[in-house]
Protein backbone atom coordinates (compact mmCIF):
# COMPACT_ATOMS: atom_id res chain seq x y z
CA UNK A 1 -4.06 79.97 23.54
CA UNK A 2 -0.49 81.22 23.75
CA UNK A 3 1.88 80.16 21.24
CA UNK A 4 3.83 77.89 23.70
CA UNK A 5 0.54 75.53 23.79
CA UNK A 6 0.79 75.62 19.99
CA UNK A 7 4.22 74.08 20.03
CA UNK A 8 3.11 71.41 22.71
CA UNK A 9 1.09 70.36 20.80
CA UNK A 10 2.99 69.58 17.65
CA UNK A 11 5.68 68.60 19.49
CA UNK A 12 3.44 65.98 20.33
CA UNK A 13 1.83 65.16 17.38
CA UNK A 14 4.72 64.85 15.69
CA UNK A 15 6.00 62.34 18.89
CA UNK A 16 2.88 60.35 18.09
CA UNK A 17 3.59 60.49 14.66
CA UNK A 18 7.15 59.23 14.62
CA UNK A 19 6.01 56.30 17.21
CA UNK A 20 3.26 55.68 14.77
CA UNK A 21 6.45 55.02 11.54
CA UNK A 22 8.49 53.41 13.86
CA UNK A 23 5.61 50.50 15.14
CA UNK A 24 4.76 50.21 11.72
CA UNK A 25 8.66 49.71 10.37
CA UNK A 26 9.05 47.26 13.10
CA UNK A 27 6.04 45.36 12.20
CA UNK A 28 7.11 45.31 8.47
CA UNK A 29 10.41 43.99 9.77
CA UNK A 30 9.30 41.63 12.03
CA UNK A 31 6.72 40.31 9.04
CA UNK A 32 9.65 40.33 6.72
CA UNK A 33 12.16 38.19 9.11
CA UNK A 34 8.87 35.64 9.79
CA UNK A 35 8.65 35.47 6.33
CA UNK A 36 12.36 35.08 5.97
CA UNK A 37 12.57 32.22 8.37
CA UNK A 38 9.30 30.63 7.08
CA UNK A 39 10.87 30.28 3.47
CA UNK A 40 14.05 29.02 4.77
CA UNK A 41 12.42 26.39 6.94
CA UNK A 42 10.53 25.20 3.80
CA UNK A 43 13.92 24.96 1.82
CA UNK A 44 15.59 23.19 4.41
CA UNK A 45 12.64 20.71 4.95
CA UNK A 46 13.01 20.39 1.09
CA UNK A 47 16.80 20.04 1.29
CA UNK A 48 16.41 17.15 4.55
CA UNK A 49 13.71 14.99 2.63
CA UNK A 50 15.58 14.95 -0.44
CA UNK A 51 18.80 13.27 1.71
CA UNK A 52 16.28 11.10 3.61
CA UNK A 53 15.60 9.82 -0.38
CA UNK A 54 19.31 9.89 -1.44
CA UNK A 55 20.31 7.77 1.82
CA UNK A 56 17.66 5.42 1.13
CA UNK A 57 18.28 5.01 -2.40
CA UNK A 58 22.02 4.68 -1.38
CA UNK A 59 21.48 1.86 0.37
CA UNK A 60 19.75 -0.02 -2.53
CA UNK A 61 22.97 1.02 -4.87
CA UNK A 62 24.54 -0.33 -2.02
CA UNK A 63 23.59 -3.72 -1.92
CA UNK A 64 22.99 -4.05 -5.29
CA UNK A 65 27.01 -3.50 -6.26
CA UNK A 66 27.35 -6.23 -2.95
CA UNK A 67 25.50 -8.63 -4.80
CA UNK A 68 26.93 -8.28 -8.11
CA UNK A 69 30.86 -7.92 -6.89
CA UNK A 70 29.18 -11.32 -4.99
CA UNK A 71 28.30 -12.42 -8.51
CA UNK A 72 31.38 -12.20 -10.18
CA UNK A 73 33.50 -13.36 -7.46
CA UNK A 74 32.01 -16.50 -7.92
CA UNK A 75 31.77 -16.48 -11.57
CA UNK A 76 35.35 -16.06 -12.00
CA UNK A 77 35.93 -18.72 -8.96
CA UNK A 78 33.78 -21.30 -11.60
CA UNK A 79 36.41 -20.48 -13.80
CA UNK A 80 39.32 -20.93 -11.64
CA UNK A 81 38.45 -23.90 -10.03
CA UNK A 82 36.59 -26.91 -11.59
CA UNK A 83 35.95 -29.29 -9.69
CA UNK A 84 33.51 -26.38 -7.51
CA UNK A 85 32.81 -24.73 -10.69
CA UNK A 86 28.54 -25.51 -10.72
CA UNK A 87 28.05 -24.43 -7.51
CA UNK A 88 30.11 -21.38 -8.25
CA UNK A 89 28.47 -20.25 -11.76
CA UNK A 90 24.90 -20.80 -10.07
CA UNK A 91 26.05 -18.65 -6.83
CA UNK A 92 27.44 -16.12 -9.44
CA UNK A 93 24.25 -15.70 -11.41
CA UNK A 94 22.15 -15.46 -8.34
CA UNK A 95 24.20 -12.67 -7.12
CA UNK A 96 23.87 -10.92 -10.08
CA UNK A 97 20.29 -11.29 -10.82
CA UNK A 98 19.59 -10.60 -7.00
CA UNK A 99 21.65 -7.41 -8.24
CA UNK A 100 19.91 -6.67 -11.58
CA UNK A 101 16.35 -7.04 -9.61
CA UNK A 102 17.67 -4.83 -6.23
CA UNK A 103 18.39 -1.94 -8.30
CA UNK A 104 16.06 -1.64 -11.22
CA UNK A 105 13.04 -2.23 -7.74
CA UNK A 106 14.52 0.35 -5.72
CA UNK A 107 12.06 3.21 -5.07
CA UNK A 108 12.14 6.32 -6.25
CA UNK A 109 9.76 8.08 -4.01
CA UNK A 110 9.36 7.65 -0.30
CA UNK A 111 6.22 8.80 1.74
CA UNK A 112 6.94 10.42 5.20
CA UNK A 113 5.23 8.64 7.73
CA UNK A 114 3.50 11.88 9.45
CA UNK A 115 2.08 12.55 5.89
CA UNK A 116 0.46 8.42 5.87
CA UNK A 117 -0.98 9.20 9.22
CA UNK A 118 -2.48 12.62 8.36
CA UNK A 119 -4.38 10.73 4.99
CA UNK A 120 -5.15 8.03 7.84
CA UNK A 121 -6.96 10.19 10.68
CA UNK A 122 -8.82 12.10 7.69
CA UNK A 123 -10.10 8.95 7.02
CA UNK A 124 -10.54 6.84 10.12
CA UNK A 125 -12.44 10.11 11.82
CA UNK A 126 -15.15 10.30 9.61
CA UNK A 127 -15.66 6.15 10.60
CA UNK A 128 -15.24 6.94 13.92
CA UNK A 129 -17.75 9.43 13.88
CA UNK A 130 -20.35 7.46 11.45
CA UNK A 131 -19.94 4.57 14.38
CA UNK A 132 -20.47 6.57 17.04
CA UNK A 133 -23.65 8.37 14.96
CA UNK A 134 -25.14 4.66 14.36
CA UNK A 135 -24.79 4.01 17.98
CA UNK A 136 -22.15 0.95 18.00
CA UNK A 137 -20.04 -0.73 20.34
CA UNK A 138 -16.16 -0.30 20.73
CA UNK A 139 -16.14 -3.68 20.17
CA UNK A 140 -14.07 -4.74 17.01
CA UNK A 141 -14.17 -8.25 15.71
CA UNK A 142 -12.12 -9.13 12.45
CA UNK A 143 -13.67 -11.98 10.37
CA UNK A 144 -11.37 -14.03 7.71
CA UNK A 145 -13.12 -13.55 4.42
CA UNK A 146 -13.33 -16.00 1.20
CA UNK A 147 -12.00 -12.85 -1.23
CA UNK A 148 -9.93 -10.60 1.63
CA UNK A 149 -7.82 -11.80 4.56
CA UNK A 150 -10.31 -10.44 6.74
CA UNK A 151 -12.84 -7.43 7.31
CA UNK A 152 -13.66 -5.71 10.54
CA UNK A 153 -16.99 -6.17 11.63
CA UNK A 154 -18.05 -3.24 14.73
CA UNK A 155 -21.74 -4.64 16.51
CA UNK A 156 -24.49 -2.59 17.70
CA UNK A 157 -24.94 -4.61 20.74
CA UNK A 158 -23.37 -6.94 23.12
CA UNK A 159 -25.01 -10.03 22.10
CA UNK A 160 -24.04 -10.46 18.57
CA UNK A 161 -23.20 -13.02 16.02
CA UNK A 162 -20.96 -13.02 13.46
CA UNK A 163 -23.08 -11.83 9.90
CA UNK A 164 -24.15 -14.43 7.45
CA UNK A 165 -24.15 -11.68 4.72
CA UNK A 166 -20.74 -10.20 4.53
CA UNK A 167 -20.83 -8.00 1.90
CA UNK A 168 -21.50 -4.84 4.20
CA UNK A 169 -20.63 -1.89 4.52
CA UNK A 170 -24.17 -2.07 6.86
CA UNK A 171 -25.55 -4.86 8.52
CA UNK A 172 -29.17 -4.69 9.65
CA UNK A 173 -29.93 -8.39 10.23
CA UNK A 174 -30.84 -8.37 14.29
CA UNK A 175 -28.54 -10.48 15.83
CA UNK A 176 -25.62 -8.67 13.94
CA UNK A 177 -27.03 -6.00 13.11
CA UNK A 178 -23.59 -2.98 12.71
CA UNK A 179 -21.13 -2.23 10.08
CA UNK A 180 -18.83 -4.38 8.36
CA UNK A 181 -16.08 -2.65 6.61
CA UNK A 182 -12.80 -3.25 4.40
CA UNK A 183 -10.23 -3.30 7.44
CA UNK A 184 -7.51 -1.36 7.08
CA UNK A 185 -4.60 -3.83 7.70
CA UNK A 186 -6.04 -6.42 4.83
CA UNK A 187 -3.86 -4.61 2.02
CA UNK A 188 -0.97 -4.59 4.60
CA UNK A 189 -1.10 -8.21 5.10
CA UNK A 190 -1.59 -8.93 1.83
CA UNK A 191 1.40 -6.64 0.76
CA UNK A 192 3.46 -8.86 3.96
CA UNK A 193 2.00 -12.01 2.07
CA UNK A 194 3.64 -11.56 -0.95
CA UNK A 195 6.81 -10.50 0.60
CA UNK A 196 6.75 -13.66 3.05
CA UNK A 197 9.19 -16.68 1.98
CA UNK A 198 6.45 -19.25 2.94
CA UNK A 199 3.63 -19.66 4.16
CA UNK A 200 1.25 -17.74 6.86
CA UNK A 201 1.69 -20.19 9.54
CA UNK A 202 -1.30 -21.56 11.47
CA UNK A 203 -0.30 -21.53 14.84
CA UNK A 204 -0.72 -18.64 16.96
CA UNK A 205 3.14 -18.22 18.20
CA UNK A 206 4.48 -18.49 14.51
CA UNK A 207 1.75 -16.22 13.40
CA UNK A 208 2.77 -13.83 15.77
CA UNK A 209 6.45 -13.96 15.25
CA UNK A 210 5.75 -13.59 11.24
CA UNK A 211 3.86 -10.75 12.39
CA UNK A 212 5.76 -8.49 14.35
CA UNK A 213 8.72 -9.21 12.16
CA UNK A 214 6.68 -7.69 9.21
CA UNK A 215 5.68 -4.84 11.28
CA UNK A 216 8.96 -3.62 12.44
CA UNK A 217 11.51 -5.15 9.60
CA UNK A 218 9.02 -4.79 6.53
CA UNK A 219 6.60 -2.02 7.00
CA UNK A 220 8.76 -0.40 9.39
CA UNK A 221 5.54 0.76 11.35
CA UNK A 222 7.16 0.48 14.70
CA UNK A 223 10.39 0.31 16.14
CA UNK A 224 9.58 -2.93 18.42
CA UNK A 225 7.26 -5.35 18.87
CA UNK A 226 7.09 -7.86 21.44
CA UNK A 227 4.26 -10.72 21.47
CA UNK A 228 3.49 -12.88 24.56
CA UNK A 229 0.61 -15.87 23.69
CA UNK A 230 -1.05 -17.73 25.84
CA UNK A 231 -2.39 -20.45 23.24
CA UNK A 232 -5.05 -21.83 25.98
CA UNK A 233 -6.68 -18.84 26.49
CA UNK A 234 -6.58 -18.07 23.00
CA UNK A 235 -4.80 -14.82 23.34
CA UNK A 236 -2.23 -12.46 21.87
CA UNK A 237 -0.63 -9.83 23.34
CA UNK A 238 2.04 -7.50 21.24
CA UNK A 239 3.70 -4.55 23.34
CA UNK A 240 4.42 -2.04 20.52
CA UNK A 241 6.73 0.89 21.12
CA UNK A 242 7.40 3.24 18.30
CA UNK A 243 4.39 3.40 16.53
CA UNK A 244 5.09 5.62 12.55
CA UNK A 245 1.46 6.46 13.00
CA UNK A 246 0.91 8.08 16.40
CA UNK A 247 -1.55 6.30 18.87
CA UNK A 248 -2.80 3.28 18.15
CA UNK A 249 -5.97 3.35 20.42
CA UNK A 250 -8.40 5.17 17.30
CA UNK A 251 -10.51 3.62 14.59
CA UNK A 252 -9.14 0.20 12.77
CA UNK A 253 -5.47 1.94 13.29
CA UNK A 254 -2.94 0.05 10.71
CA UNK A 255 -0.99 -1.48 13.43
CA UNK A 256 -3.58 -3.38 15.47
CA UNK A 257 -5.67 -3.47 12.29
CA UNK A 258 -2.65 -5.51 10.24
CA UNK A 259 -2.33 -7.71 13.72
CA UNK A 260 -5.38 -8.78 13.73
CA UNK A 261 -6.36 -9.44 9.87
CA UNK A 262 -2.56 -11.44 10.52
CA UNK A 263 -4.00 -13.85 12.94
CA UNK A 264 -7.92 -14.12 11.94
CA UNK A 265 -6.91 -15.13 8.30
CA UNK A 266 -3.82 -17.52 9.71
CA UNK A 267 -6.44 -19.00 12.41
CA UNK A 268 -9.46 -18.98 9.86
CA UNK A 269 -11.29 -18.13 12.96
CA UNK A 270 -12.66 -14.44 14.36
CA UNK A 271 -10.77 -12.60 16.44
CA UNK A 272 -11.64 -9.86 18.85
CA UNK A 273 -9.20 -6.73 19.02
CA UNK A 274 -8.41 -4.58 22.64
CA UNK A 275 -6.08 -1.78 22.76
CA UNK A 276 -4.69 -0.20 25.63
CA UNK A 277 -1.93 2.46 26.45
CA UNK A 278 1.10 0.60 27.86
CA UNK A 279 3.60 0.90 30.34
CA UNK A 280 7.47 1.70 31.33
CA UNK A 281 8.17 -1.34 29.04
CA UNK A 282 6.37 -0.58 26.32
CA UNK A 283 4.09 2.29 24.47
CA UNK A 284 0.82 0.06 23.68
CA UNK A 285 -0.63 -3.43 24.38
CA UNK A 286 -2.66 -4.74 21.61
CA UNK A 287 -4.51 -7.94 22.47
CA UNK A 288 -5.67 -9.84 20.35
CA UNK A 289 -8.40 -12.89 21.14
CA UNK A 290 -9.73 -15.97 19.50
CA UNK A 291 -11.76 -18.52 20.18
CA UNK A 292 -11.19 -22.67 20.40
CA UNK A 293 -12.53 -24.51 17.54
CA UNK A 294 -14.26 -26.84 19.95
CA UNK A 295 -16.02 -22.78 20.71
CA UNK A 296 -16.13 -22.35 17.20
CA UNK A 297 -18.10 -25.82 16.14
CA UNK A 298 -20.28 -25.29 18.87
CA UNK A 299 -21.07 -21.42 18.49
């Protein structure tokens, strides 16, 4: 072998050695700049939440200093003019304590909504799954209970009567023989209860409008919702657009689940739930169906 061929060849194993360095530098730098930009995606995550809290809280300051600069207002107008001056002291200490109560309530913590729905579908697919294992319907009937608004009650077959035993979780009587679970929009409703100035009503368009108005304005699940009845039919039917908590088509979802528990425990009656995608008008349809009590007494 001549001496050239010698120097060919460490000419090129030195080539292959300095290509060797130079993919590994790259890939340390690339690894260091994902790195980089993972760590300052975090921070500014952190950084975005912690305004999303600050703006919220901001709000509460807000109206809190509204009610009490409402408050004195009128206090000092009971002391400027008599002849108004009880209706003015009593507007004046309801502004304040509406003031006192707004701020010392305000929240100090605030759950992101993808974080709910990840705890949710966790949750709701292991159901899902134990239904579809037990062989059940898709059929989901919510029943008003004594002790809870309501539970959801999912039949093996599709002849079935409502359970005489309700304490579940698994019914093996069979007529009704399935699974008859806590539903997930009970503590909602309950929660929308205590918040309501009222009653529930009883009828099905009042319901409904009590309803949606807790969804959007309270709960702030969705951005709209839109209810057409059709009281002799016994149906319900709430276009929903925006849901917090991604589609509402899975297992006892909080939307339709809080929509029906809302009109089975302000009915006192059963009500069957349907769910389908929507259309250039809306995102879902979530129907809800009940029967007449003249169906009721005789079933």
């Amino acid at each position: 072998m001549s001496s050239n061929d010698y120097e060919t060849s460490d000419t090129h194993s030195t080539t292959t050695d300095t290509a060797e360095s130079a993919s590994e530098s790259t890939d340390s730098t690339d690894q260091l700049e994902l790195a980089a930009q993972v760590e300052l995606l975090t921070e500014e995550n952190h950084r975005l939440r912690q305004e999303f809290v600050q703006a919220r809280q901001s709000r509460y300051r807000s109206t809190a200093v509204g009610l009490a600069a409402i408050g004195i207002v009128a206090a000092l107008g009971g002391l400027l003019f008599p002849d108004t001056r009880d209706v003015l002291v009593a507007l004046g200490a309801t502004g304040l304590f509406g003031a006192v109560l707004t701020y010392y309530l305000m929240p100090s913590q605030f759950i992101a909504a993808d974080v709910g729905e990840r705890v949710y579908t966790a949750a709701m697919t292991n159901l899902a799954s134990i239904s579809d294992e037990l062989g059940l319907r898709e059929n989901r009937v919510y029943v008003p209970g004594e002790t809870v608004p309501a539970r959801l009650f999912v039949p093996q077959h599709a002849e079935y009567s409502i359970p005489d035993d309700r304490s579940g979780p698994i019914v093996v009587d069979d007529d009704s023989r399935g699974l008859f679970l806590e539903a997930t929009g009970a503590e909602l409703f309950r929660e929308f209860e205590r918040a309501l100035t009222g009653e529930v009503g009883t009828e099905p368009a009042v319901i409904a409008s009590q309803l949606t108005d807790g969804l959007v304005e309270q709960f702030e699940l969705a951005q709209s919702a839109d209810a057409d009845i059709d009281v002799a039919n016994g149906r319900a039917t709430i276009a929903i657009t925006g849901s917090a908590f991604g589609s509402l088509d899975r297992f006892d979802h909080p939307i339709p689940s809080f929509l029906a528990v809302g009109f089975a425990a302000g009915l006192d009656r059963p009500v069957t739930l349907e769910v389908a995608a929507g259309d250039d008008r809306a995102d879902w349809l979530v129907t809800c169906r009940w029967s007449s009590e003249t169906e009721t007494e005789a079933a």
